[in-house]
PDB file of N, CA and C in Angstrom:
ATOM      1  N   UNK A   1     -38.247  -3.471 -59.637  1.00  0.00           N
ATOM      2  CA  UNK A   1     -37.324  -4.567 -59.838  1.00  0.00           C
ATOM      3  C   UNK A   1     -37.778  -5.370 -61.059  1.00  0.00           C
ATOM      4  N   UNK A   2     -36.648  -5.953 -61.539  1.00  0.00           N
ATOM      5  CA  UNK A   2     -37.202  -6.218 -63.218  1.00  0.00           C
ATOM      6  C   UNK A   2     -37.500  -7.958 -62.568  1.00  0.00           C
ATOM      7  N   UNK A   3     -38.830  -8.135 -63.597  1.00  0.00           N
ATOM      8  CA  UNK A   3     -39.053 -10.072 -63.514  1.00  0.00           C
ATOM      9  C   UNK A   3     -39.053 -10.678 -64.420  1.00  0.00           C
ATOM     10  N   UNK A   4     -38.039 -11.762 -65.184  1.00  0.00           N
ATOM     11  CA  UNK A   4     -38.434 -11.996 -66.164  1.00  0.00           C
ATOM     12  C   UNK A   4     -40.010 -12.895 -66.926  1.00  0.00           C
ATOM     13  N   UNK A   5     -40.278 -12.582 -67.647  1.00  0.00           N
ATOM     14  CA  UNK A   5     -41.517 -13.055 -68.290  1.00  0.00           C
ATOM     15  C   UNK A   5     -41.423 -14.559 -68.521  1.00  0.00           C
ATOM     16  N   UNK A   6     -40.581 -15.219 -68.963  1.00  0.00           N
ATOM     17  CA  UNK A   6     -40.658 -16.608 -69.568  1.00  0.00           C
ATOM     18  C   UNK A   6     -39.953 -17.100 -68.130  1.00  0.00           C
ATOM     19  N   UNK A   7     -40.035 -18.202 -68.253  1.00  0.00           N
ATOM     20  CA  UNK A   7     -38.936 -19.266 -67.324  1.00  0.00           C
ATOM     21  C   UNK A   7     -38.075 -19.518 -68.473  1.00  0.00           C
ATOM     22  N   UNK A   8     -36.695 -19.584 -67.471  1.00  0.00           N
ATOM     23  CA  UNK A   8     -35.168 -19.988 -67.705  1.00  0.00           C
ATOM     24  C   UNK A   8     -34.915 -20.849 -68.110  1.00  0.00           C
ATOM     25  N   UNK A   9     -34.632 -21.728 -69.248  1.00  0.00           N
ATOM     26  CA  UNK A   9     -34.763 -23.048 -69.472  1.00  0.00           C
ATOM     27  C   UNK A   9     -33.600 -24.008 -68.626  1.00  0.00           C
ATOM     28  N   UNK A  10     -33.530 -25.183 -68.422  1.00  0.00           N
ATOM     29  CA  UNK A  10     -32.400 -25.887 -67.415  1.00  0.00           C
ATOM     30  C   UNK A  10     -30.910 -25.583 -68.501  1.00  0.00           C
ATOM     31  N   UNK A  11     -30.723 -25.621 -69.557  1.00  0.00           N
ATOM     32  CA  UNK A  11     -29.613 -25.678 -70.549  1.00  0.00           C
ATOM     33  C   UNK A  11     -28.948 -24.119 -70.470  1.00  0.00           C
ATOM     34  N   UNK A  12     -29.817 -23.038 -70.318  1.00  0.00           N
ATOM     35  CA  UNK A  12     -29.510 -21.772 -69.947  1.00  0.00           C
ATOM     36  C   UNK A  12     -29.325 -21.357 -68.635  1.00  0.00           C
ATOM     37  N   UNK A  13     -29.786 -22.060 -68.184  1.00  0.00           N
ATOM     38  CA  UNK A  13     -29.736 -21.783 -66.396  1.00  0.00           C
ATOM     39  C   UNK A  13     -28.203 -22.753 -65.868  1.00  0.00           C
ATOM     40  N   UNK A  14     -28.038 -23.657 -66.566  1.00  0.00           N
ATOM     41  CA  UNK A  14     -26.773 -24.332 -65.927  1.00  0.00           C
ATOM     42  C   UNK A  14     -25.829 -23.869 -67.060  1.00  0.00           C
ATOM     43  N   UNK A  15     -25.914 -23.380 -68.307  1.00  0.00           N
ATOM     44  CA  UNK A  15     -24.314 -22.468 -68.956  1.00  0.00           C
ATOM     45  C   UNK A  15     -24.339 -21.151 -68.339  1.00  0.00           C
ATOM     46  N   UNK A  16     -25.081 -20.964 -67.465  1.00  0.00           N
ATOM     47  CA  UNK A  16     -25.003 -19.113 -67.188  1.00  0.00           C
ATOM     48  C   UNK A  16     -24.094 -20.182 -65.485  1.00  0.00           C
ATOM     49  N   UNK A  17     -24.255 -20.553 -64.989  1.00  0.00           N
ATOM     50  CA  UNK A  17     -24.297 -20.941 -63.867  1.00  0.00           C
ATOM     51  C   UNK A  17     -22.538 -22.154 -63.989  1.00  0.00           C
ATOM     52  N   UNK A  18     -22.268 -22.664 -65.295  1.00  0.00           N
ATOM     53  CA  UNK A  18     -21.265 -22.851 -65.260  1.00  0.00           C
ATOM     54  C   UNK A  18     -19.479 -22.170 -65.248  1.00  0.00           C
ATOM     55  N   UNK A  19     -20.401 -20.870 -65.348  1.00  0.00           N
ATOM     56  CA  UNK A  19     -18.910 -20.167 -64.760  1.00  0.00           C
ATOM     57  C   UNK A  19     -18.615 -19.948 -63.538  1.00  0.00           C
ATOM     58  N   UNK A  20     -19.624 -20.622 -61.965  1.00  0.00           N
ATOM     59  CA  UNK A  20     -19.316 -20.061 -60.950  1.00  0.00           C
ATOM     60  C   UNK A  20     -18.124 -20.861 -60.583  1.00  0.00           C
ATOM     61  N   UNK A  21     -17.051 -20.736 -60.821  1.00  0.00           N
ATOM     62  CA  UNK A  21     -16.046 -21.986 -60.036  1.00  0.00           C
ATOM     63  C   UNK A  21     -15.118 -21.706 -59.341  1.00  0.00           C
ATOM     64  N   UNK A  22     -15.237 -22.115 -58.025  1.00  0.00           N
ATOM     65  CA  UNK A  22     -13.964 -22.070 -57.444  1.00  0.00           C
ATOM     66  C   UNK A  22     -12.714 -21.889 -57.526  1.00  0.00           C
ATOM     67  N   UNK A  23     -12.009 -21.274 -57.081  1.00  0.00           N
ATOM     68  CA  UNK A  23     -10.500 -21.016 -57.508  1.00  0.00           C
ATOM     69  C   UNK A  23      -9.759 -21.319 -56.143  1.00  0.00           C
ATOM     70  N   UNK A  24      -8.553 -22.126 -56.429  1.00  0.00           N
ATOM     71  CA  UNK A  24      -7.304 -22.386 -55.440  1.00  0.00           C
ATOM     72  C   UNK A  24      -6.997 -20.855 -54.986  1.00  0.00           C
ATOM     73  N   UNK A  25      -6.753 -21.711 -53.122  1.00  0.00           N
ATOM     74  CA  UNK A  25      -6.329 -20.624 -52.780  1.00  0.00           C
ATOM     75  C   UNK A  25      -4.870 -20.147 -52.890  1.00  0.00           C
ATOM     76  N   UNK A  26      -4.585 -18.253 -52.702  1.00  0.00           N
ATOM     77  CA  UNK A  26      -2.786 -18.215 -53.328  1.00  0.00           C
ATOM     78  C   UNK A  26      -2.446 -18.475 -51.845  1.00  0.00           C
ATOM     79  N   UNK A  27      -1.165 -19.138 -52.313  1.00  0.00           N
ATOM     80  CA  UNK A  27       0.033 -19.509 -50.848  1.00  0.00           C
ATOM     81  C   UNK A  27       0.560 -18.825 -51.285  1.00  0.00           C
ATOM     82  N   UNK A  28       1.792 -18.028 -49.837  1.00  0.00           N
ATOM     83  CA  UNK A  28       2.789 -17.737 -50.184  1.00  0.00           C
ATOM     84  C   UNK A  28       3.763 -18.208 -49.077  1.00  0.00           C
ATOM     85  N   UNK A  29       4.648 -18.162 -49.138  1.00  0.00           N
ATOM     86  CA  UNK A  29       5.890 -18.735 -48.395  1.00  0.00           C
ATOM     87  C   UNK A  29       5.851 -17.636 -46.716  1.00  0.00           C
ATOM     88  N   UNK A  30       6.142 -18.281 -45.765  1.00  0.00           N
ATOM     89  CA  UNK A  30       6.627 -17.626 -44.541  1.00  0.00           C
ATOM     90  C   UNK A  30       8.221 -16.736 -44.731  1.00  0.00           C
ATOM     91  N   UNK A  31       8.570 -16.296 -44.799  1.00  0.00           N
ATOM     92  CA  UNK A  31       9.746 -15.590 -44.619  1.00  0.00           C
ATOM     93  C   UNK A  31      10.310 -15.777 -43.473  1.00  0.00           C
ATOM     94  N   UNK A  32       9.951 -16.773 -42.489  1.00  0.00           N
ATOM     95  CA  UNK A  32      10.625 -17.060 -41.440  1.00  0.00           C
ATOM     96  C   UNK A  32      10.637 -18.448 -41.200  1.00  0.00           C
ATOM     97  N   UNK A  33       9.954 -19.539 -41.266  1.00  0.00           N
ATOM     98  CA  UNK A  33      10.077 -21.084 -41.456  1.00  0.00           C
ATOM     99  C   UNK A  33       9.485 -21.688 -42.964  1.00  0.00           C
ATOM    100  N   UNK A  34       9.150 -20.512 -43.795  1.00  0.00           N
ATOM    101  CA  UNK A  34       9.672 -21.113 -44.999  1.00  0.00           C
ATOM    102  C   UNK A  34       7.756 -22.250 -45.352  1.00  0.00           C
ATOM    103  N   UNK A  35       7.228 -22.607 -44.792  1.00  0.00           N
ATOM    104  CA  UNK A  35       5.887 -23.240 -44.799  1.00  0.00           C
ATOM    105  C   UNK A  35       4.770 -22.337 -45.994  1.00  0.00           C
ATOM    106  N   UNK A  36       3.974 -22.781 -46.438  1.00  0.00           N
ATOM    107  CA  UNK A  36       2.797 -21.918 -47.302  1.00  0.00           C
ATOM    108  C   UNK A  36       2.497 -21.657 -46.249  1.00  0.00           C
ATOM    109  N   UNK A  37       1.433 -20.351 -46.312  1.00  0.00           N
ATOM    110  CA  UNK A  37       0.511 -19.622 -45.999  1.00  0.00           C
ATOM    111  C   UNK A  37      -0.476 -18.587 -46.515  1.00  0.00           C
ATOM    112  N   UNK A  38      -1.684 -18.275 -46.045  1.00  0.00           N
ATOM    113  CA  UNK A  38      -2.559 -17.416 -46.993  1.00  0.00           C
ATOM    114  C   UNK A  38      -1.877 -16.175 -46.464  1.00  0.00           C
ATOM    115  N   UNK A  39      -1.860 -15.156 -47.982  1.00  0.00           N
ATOM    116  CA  UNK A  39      -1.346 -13.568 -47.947  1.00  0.00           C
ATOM    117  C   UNK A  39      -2.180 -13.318 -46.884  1.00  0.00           C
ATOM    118  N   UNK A  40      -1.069 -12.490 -45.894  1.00  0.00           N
ATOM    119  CA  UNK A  40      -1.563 -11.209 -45.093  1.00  0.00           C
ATOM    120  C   UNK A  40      -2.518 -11.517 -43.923  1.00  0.00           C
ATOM    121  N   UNK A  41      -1.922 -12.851 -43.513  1.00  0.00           N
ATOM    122  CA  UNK A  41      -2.240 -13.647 -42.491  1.00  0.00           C
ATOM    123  C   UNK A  41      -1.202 -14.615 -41.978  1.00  0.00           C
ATOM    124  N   UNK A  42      -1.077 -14.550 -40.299  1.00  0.00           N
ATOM    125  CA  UNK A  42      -0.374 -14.784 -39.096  1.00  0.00           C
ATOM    126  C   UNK A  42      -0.100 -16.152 -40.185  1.00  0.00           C
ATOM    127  N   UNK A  43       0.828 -17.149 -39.882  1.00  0.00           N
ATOM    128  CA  UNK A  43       1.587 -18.255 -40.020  1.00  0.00           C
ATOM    129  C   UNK A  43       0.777 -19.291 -39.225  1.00  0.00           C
ATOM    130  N   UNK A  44       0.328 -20.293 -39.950  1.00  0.00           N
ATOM    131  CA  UNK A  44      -0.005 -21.760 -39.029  1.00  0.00           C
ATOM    132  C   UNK A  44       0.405 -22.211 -38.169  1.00  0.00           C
ATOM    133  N   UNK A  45       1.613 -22.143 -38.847  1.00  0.00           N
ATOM    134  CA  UNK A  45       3.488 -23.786 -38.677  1.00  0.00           C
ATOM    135  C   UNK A  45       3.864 -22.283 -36.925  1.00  0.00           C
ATOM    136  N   UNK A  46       4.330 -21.352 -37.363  1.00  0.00           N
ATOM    137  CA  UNK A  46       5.219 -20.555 -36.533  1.00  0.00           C
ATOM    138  C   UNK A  46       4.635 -19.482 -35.726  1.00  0.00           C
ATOM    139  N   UNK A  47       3.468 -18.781 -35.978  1.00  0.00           N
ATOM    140  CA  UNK A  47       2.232 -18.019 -35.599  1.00  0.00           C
ATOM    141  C   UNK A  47       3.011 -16.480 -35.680  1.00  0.00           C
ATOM    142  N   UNK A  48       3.821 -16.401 -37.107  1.00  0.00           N
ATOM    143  CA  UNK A  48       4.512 -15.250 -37.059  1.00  0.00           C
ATOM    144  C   UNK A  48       3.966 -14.526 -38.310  1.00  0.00           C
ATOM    145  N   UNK A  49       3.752 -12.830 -38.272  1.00  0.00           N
ATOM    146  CA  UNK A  49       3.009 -12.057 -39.452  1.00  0.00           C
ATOM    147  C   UNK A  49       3.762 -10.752 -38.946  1.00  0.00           C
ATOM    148  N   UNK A  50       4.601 -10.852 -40.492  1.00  0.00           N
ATOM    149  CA  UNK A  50       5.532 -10.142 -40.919  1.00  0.00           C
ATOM    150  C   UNK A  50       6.984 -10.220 -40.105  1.00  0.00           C
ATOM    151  N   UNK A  51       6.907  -9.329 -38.952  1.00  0.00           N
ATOM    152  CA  UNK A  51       7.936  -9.446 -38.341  1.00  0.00           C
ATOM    153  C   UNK A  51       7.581  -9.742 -36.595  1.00  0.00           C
ATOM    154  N   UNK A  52       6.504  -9.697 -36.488  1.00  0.00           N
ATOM    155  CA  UNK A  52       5.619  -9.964 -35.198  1.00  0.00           C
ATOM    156  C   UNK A  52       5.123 -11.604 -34.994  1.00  0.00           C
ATOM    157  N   UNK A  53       4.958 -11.589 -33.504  1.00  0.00           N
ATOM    158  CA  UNK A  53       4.754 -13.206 -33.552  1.00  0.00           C
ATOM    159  C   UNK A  53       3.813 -13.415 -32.772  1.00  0.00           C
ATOM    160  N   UNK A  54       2.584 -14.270 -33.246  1.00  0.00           N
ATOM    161  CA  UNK A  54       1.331 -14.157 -32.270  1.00  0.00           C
ATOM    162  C   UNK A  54       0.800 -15.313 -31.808  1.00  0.00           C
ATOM    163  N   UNK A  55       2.096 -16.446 -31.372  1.00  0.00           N
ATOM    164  CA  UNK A  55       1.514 -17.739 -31.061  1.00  0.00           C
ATOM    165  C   UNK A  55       1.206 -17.945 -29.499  1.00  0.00           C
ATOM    166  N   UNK A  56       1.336 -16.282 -28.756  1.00  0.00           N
ATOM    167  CA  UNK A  56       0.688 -16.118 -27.300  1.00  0.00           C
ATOM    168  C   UNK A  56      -0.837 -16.041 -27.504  1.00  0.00           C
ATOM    169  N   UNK A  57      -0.622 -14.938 -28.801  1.00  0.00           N
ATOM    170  CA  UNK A  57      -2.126 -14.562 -29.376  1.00  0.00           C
ATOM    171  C   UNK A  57      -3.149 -16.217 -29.365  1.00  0.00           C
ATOM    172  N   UNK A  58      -2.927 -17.169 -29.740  1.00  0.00           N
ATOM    173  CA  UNK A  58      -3.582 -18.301 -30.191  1.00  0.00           C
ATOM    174  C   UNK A  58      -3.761 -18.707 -29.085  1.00  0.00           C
ATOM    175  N   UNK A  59      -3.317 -18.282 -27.384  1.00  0.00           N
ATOM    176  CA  UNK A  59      -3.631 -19.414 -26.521  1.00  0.00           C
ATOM    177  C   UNK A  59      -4.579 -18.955 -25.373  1.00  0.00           C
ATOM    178  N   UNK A  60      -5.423 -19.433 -24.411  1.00  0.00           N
ATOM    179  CA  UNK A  60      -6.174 -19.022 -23.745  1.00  0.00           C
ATOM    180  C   UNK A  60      -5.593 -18.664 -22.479  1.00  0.00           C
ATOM    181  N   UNK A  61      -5.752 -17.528 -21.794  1.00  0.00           N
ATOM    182  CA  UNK A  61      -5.417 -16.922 -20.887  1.00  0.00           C
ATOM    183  C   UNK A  61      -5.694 -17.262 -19.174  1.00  0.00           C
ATOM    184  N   UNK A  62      -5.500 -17.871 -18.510  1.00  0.00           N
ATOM    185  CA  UNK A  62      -6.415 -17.817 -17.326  1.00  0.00           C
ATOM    186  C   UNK A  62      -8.194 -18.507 -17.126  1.00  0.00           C
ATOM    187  N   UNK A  63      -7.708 -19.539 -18.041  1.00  0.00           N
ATOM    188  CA  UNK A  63      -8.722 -20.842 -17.912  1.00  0.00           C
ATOM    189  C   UNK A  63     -10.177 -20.272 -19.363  1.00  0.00           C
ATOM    190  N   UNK A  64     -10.048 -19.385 -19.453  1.00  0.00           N
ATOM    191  CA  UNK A  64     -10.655 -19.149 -20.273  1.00  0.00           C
ATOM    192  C   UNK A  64     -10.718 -19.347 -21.813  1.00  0.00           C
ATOM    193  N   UNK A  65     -11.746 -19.405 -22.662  1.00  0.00           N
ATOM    194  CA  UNK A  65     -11.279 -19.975 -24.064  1.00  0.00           C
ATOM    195  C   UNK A  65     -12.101 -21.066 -24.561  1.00  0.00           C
TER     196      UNK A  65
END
């Protein structure tokens, strides 16, 4: 494994380190109440993904949960 020889100076260590940045996440629209949501994931607002609906999925069964 390679080590480097010198230490990193702080001016090189924070411009190498200023490209880590966060990026917004993509929304896209529900096709059924119309609300954002993250791609290729169940609905918040309606608990519906794609044409299926999983807002039984979200609830606890028989005291459990």
């Amino acid at each position: 494994m390679a080590v480097p020889k010198r230490k990193m100076s702080r001016s090189n260590t924070r411009s190498r380190r200023s490209q880590w940045k966060a990026s917004a996440a993509t929304l896209t629209t529900c096709p059924r109440c119309r609300e954002p949501k993250l791609p290729h994931a169940a609905c918040p607002a309606c608990g519906a993904y794609k044409t299926r609906s999983y807002v039984e999925a979200l609830r606890p069964e028989h005291g459990r949960g």
